[in-house]
PDB file of N, CA and C in Angstrom:
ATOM      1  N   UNK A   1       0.809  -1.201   0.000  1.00  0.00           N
ATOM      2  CA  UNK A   1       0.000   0.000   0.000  1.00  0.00           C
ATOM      3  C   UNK A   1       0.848   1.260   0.000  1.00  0.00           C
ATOM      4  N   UNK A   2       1.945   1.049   0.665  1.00  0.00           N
ATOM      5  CA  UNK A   2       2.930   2.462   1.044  1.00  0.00           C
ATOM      6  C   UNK A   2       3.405   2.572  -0.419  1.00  0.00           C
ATOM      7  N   UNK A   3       3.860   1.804  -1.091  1.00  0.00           N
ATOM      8  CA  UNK A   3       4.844   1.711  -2.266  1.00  0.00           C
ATOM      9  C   UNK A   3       3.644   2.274  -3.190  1.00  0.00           C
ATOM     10  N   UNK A   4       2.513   1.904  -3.857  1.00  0.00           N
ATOM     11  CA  UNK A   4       1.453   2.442  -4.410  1.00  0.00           C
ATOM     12  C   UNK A   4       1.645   3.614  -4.123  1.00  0.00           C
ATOM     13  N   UNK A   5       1.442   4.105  -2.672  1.00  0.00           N
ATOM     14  CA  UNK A   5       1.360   5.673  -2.265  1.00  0.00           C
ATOM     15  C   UNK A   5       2.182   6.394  -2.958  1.00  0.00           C
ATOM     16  N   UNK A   6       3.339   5.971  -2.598  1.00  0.00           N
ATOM     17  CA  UNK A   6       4.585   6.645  -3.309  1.00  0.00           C
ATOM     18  C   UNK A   6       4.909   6.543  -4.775  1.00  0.00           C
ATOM     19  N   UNK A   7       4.424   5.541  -5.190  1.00  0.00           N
ATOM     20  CA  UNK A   7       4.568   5.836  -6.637  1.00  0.00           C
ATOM     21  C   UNK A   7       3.303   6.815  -7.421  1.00  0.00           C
ATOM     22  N   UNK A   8       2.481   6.954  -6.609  1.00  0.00           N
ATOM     23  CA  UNK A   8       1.159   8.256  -7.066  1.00  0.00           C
ATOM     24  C   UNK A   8       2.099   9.435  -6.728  1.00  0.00           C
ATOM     25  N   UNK A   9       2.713   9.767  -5.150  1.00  0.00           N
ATOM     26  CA  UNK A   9       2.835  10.865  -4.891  1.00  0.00           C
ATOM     27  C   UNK A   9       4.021  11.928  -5.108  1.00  0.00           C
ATOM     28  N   UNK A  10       5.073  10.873  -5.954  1.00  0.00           N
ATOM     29  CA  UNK A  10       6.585  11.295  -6.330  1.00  0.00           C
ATOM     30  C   UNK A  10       5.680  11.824  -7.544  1.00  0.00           C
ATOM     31  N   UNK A  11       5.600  11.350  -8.839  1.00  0.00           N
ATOM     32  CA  UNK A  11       5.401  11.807 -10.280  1.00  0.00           C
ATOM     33  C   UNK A  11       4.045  13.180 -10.271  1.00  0.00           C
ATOM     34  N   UNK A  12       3.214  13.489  -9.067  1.00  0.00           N
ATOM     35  CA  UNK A  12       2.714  14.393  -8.762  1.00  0.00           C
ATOM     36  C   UNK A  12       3.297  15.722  -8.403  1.00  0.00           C
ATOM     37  N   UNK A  13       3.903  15.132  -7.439  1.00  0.00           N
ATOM     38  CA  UNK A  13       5.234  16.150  -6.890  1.00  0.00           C
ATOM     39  C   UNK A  13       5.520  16.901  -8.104  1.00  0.00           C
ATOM     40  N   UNK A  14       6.458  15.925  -8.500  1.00  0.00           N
ATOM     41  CA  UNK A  14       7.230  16.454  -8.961  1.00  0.00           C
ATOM     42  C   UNK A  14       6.715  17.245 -10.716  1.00  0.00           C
ATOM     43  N   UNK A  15       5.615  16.581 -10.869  1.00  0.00           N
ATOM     44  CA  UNK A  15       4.473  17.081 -12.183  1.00  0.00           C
ATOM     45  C   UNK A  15       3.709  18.588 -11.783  1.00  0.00           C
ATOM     46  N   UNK A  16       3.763  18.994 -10.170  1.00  0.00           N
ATOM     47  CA  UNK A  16       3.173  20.145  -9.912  1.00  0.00           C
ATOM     48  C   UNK A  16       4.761  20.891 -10.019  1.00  0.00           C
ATOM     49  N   UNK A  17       6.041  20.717  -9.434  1.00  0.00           N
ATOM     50  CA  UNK A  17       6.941  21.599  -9.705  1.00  0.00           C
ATOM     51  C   UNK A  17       7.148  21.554 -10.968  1.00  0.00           C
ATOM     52  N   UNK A  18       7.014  21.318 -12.012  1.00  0.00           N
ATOM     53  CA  UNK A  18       7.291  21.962 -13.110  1.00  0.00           C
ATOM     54  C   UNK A  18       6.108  22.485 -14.084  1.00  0.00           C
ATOM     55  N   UNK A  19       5.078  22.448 -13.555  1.00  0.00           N
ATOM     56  CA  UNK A  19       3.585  23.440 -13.683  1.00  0.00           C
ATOM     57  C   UNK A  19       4.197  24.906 -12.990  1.00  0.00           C
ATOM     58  N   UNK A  20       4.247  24.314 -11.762  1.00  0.00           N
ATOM     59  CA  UNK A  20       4.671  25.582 -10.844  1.00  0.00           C
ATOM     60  C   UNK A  20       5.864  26.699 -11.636  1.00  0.00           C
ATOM     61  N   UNK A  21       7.033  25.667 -12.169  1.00  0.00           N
ATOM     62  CA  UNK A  21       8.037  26.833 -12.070  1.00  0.00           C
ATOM     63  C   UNK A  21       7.694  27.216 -13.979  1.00  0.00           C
ATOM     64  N   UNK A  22       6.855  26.430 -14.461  1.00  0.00           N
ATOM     65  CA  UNK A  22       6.411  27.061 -15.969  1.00  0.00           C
ATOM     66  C   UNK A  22       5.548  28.066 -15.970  1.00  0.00           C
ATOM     67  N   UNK A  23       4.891  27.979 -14.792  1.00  0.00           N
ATOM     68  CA  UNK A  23       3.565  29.338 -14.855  1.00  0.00           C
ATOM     69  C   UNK A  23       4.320  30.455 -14.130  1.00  0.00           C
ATOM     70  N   UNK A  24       5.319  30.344 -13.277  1.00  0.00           N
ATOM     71  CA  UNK A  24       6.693  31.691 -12.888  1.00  0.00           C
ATOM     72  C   UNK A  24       6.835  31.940 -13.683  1.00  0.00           C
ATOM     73  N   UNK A  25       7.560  31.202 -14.620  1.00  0.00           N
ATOM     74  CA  UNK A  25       8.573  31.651 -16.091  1.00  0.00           C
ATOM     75  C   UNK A  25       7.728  32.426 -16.929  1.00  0.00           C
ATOM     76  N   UNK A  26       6.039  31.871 -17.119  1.00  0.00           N
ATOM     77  CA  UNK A  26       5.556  32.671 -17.741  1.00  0.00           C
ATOM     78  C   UNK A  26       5.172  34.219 -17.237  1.00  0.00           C
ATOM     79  N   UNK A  27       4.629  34.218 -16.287  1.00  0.00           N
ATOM     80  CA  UNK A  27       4.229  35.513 -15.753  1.00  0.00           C
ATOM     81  C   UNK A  27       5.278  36.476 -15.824  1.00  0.00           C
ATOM     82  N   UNK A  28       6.665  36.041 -15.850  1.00  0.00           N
ATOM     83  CA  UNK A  28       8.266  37.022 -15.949  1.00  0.00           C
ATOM     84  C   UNK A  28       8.042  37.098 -17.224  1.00  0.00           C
ATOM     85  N   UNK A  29       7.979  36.223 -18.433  1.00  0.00           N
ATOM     86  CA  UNK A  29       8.530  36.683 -19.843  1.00  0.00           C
ATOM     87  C   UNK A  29       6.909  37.777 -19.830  1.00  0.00           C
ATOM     88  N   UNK A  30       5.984  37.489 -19.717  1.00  0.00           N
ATOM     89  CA  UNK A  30       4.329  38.118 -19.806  1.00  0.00           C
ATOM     90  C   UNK A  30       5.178  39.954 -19.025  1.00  0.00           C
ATOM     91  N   UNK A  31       5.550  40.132 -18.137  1.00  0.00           N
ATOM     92  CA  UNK A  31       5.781  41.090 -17.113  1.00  0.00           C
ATOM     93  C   UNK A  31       7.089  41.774 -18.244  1.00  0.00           C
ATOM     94  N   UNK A  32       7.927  41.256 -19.110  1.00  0.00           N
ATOM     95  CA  UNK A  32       8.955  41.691 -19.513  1.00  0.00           C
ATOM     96  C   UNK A  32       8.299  42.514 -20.622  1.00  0.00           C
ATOM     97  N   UNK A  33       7.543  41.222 -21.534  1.00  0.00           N
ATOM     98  CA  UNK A  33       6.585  41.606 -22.973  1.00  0.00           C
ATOM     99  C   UNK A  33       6.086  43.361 -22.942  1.00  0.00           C
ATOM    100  N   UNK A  34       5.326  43.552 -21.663  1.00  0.00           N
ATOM    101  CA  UNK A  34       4.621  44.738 -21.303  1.00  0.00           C
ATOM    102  C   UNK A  34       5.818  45.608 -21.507  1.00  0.00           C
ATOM    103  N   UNK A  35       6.337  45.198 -20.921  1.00  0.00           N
ATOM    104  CA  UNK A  35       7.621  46.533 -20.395  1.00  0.00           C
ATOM    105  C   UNK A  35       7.787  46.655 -21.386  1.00  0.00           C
ATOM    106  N   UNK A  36       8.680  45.802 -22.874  1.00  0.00           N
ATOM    107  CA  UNK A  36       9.017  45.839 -23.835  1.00  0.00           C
ATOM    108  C   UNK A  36       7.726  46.887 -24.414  1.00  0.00           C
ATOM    109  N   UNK A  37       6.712  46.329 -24.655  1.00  0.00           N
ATOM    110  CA  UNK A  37       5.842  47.282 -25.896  1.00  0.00           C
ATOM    111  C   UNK A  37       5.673  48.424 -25.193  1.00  0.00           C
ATOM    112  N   UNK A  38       5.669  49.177 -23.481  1.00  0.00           N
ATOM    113  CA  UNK A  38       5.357  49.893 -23.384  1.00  0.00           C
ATOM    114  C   UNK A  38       6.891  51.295 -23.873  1.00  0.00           C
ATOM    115  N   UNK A  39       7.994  50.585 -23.510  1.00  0.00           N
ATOM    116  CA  UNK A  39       8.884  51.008 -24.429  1.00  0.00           C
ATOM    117  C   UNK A  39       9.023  51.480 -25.772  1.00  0.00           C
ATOM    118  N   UNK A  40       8.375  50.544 -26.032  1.00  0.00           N
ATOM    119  CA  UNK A  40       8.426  50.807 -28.193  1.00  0.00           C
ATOM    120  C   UNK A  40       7.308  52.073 -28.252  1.00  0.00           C
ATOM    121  N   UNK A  41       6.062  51.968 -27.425  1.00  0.00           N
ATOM    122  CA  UNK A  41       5.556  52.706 -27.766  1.00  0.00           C
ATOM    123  C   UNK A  41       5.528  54.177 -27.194  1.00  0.00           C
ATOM    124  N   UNK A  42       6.730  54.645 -26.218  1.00  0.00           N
ATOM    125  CA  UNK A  42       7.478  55.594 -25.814  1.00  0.00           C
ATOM    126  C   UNK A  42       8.286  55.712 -26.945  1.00  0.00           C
ATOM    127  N   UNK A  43       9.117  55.622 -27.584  1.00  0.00           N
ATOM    128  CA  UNK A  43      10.016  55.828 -28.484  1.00  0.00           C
ATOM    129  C   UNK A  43       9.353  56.035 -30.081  1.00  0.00           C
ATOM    130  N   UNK A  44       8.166  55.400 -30.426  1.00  0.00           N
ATOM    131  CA  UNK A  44       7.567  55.834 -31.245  1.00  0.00           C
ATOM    132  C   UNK A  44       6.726  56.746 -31.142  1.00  0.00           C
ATOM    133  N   UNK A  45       6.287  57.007 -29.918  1.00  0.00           N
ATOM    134  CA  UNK A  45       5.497  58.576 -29.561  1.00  0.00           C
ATOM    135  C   UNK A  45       6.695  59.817 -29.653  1.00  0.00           C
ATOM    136  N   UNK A  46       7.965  59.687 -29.121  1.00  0.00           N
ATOM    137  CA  UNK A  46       8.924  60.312 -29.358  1.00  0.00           C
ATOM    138  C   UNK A  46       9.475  60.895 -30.763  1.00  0.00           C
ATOM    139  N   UNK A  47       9.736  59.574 -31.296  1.00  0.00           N
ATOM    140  CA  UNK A  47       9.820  59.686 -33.358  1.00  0.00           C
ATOM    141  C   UNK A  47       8.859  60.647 -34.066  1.00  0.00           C
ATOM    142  N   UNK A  48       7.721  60.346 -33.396  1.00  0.00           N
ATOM    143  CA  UNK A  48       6.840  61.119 -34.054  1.00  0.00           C
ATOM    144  C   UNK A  48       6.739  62.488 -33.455  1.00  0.00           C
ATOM    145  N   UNK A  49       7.122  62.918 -32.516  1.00  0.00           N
ATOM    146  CA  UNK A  49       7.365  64.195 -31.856  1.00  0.00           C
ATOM    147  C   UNK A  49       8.301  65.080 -33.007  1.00  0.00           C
ATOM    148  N   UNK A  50       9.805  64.046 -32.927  1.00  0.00           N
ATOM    149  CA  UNK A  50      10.861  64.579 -33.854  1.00  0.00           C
ATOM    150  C   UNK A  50      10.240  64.835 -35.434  1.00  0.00           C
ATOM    151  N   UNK A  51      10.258  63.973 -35.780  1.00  0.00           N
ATOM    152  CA  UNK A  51       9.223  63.883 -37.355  1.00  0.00           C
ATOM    153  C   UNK A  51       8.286  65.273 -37.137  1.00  0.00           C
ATOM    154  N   UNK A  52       7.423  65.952 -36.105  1.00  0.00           N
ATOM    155  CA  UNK A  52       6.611  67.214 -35.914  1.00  0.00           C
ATOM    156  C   UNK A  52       7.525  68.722 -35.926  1.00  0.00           C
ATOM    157  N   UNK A  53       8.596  68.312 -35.154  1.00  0.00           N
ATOM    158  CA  UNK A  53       9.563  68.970 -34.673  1.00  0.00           C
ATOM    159  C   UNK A  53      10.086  69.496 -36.397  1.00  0.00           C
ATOM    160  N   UNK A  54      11.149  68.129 -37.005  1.00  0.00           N
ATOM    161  CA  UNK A  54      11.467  68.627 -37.958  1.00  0.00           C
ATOM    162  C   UNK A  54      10.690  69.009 -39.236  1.00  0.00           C
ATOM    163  N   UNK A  55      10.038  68.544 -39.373  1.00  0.00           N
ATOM    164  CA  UNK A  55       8.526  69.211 -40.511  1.00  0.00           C
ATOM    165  C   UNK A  55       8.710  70.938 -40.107  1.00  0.00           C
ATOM    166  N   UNK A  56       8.358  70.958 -39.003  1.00  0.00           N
ATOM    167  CA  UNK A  56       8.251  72.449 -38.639  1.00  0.00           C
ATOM    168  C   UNK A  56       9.473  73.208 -38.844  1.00  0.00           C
ATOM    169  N   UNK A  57      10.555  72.587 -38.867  1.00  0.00           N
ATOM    170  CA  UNK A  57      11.568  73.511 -38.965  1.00  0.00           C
ATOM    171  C   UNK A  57      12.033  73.857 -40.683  1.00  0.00           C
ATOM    172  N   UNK A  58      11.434  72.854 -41.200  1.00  0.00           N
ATOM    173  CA  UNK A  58      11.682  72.412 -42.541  1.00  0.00           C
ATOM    174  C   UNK A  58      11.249  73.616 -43.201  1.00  0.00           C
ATOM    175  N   UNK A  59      10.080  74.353 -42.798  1.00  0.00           N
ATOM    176  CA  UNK A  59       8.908  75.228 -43.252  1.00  0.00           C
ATOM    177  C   UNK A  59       9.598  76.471 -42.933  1.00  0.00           C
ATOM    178  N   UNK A  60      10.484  76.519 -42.104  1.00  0.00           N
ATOM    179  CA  UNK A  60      11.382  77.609 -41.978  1.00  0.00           C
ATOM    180  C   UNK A  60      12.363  78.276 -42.863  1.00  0.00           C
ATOM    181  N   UNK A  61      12.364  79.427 -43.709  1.00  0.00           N
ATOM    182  CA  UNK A  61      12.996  79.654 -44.757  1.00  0.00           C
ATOM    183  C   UNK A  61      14.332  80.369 -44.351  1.00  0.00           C
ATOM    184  N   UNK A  62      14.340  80.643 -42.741  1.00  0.00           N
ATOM    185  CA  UNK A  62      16.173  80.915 -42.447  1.00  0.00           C
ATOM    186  C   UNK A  62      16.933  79.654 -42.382  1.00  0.00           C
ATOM    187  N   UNK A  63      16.450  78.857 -42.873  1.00  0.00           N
ATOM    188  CA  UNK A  63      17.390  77.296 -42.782  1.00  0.00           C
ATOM    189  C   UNK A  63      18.055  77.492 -43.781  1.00  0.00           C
ATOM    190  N   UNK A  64      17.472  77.949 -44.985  1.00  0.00           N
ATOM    191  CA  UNK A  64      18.429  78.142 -46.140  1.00  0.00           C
ATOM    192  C   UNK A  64      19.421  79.336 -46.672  1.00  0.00           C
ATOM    193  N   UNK A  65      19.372  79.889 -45.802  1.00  0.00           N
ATOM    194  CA  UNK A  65      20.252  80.882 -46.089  1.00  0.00           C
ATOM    195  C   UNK A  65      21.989  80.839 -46.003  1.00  0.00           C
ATOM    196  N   UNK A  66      21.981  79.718 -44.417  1.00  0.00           N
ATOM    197  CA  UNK A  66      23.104  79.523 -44.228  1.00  0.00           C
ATOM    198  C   UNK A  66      23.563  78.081 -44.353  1.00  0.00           C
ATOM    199  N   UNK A  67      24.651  78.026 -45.279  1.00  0.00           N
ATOM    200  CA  UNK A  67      25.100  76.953 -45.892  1.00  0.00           C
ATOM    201  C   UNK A  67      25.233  75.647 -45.204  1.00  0.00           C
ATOM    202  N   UNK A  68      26.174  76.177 -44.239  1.00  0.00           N
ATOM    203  CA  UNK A  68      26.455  74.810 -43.158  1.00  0.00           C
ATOM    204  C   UNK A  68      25.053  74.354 -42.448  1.00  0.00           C
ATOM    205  N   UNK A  69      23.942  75.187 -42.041  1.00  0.00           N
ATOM    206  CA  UNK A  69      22.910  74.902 -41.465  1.00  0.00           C
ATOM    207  C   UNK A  69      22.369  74.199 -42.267  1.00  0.00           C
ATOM    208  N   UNK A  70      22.204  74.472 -43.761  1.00  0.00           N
ATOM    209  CA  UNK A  70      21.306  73.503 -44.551  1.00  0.00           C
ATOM    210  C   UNK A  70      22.025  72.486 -44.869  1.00  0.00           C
ATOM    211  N   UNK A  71      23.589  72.430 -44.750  1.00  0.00           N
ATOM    212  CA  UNK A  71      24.284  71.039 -44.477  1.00  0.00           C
ATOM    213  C   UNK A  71      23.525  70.181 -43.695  1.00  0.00           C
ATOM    214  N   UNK A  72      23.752  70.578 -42.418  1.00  0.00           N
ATOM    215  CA  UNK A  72      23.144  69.819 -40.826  1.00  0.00           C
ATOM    216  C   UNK A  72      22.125  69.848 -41.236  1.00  0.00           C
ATOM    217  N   UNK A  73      21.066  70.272 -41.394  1.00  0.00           N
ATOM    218  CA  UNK A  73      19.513  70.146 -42.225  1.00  0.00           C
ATOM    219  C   UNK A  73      19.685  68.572 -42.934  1.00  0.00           C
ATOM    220  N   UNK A  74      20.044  69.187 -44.122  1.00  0.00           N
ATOM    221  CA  UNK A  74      20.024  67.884 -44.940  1.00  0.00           C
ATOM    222  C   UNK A  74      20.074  66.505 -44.233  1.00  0.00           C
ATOM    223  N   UNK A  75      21.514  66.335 -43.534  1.00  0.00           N
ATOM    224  CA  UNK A  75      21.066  65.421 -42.504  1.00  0.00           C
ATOM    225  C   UNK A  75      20.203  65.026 -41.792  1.00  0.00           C
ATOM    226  N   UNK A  76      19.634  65.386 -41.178  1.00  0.00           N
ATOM    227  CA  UNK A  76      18.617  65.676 -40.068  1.00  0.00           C
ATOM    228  C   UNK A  76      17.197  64.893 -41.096  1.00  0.00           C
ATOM    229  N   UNK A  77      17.333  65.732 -42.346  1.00  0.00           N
ATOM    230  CA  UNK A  77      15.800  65.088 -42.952  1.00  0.00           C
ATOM    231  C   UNK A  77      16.106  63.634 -43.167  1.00  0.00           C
ATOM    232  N   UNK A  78      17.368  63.554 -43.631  1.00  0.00           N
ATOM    233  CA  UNK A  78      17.607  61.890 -43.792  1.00  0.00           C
ATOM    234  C   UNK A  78      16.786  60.860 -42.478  1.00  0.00           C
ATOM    235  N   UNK A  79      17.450  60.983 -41.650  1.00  0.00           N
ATOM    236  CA  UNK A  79      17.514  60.634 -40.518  1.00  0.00           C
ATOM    237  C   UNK A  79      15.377  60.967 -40.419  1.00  0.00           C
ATOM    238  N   UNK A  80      15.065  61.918 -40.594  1.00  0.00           N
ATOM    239  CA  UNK A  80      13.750  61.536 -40.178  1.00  0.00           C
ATOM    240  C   UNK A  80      12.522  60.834 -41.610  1.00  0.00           C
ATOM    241  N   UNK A  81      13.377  61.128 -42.733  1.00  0.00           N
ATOM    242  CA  UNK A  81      13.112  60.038 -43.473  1.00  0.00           C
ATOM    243  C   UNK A  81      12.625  58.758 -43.103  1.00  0.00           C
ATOM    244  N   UNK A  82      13.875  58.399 -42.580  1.00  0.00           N
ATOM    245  CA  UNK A  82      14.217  56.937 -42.059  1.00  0.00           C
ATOM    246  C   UNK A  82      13.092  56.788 -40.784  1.00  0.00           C
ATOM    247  N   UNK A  83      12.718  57.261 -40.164  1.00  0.00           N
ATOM    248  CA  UNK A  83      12.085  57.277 -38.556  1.00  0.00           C
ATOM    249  C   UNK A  83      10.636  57.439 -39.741  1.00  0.00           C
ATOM    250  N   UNK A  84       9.968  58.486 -40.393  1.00  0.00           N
ATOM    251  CA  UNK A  84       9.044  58.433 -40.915  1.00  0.00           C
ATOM    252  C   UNK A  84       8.852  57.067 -41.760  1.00  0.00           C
ATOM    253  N   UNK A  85       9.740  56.530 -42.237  1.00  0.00           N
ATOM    254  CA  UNK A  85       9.549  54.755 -42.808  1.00  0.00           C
ATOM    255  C   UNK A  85       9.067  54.174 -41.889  1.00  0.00           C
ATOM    256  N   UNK A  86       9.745  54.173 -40.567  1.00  0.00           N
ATOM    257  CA  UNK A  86       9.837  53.329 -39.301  1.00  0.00           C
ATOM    258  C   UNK A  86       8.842  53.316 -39.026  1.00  0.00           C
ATOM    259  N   UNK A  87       8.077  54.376 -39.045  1.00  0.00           N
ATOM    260  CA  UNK A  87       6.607  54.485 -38.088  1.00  0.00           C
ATOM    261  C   UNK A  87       5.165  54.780 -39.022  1.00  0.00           C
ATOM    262  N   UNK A  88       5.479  54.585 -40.268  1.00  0.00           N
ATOM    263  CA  UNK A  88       4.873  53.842 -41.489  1.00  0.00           C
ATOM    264  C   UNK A  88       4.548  52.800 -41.369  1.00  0.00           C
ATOM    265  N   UNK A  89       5.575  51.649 -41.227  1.00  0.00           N
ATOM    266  CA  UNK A  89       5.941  50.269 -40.890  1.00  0.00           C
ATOM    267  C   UNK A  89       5.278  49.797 -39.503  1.00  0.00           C
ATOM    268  N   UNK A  90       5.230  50.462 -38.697  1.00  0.00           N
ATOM    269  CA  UNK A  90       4.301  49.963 -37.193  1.00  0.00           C
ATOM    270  C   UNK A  90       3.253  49.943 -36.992  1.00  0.00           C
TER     271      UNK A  90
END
């Protein structure tokens, strides 16, 4: 009768610790996931700030007057080019 017992109550055992430590593991990667998208979607609220930012400056006609500024300009649109793809894409 004891040996019966024990052969029910080992493969239980040990069938609830790894329920147990799979439903931990999940609730951490679930707890990370959040964090992650609430991230992305800080940084794409941001992008799109910049993308507002530079539009507006774009519309500005002392940008072109001075050479090196519309150098650094030029750059700058690249760069929100690229971020305006990005957040096309999402």
């Amino acid at each position: 009768m004891l040996t019966i017992l024990n052969l029910i109550v080992w493969p239980l055992t040990i069938l609830g610790y790894i329920i147990y430590n799979l439903y931990n593991k999940n609730r951490k990667l679930e707890r990370i996931v959040i964090n992650q998208n609430t991230f992305i979607n800080q940084i794409l609220s941001t992008f799109k700030d910049i993308n507002r930012a530079v539009e507006q400056i774009d519309s500005k006609i002392w940008v072109q007057s001075d050479p090196e500024l519309l150098s650094l300009f030029d750059s700058v649109k690249e760069i929100q080019t690229k971020i305006s793809d990005f957040i096309e894409n999402e």
